[in-house]
Protein backbone atom coordinates (compact mmCIF):
# COMPACT_ATOMS: atom_id res chain seq x y z
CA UNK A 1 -102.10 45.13 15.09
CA UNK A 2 -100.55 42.51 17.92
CA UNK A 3 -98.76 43.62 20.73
CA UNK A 4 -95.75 41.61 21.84
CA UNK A 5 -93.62 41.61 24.80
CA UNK A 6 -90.41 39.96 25.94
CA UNK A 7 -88.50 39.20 28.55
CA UNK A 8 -84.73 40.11 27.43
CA UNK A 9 -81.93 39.10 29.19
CA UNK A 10 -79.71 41.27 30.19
CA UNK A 11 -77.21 40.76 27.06
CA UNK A 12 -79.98 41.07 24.68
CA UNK A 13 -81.21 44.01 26.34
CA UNK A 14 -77.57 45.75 25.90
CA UNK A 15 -77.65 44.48 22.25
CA UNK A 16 -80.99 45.58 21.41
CA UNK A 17 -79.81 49.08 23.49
CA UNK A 18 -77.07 49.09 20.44
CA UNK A 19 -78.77 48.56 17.88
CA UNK A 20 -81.92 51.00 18.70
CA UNK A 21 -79.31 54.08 19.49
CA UNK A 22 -81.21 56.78 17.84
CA UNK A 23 -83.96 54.57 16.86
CA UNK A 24 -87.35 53.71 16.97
CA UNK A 25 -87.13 50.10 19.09
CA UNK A 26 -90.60 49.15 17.87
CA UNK A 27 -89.20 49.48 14.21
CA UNK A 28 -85.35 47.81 14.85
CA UNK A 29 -87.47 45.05 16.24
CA UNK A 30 -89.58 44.91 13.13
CA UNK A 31 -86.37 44.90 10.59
CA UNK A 32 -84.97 42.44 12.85
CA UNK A 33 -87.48 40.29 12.70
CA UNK A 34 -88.24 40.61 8.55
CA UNK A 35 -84.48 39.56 8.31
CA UNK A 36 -84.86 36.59 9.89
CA UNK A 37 -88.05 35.85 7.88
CA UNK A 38 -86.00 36.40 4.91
CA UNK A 39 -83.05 33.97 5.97
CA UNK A 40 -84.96 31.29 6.65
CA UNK A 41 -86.61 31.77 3.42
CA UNK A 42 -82.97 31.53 1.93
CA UNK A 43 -82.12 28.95 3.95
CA UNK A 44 -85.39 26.30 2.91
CA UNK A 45 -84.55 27.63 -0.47
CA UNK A 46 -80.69 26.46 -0.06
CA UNK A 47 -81.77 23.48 1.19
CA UNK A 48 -84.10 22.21 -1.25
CA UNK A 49 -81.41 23.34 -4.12
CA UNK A 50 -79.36 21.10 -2.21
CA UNK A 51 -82.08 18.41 -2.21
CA UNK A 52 -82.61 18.51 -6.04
CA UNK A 53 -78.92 18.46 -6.46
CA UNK A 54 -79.27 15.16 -5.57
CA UNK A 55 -82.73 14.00 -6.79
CA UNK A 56 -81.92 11.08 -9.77
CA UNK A 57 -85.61 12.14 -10.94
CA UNK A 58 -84.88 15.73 -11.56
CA UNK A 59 -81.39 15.04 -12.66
CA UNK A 60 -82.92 12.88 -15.99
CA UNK A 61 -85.62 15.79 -16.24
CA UNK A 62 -82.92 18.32 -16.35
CA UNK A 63 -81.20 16.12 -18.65
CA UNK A 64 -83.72 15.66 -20.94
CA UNK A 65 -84.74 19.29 -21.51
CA UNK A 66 -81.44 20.11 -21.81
CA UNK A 67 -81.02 17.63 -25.03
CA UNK A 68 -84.77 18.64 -26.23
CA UNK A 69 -83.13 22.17 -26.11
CA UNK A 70 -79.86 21.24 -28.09
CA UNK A 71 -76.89 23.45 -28.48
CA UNK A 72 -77.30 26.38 -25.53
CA UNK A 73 -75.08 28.61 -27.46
CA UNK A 74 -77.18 28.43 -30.36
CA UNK A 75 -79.93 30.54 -28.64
């Protein structure tokens, strides 16, 4: 396992004080960082959404299945 160290400034170091009152920091530190894996996840996801929104190529491929499939309240 890596060891990492920072420099905090002095308002991250009263945040991270906050949020590690009662707390393990090594673990606050670990959720912290997980959620920001996780939003940017989101965010390429919400982006590339966005980017097929727009994509005339996927548009006529969602089109077309959508006719192969007919009537969606028949299944």
């Amino acid at each position: 396992m890596a060891m990492i160290s920072f420099r905090p400034d002095e308002q991250t170091e009263r945040e991270l004080r906050e949020l590690t009152e009662g707390r393990d920091r090594s673990t606050v530190l670990r959720e912290l960082i997980h959620e920001a894996y996780v939003e940017r996840l989101y965010a390429q996801a919400r982006e590339d959404a966005e980017r097929l929104r727009h994509d005339e190529a996927d548009k006529a491929e969602r089109s077309r299945i959508a006719e192969e499939m007919g009537d969606p309240d028949a299944w």
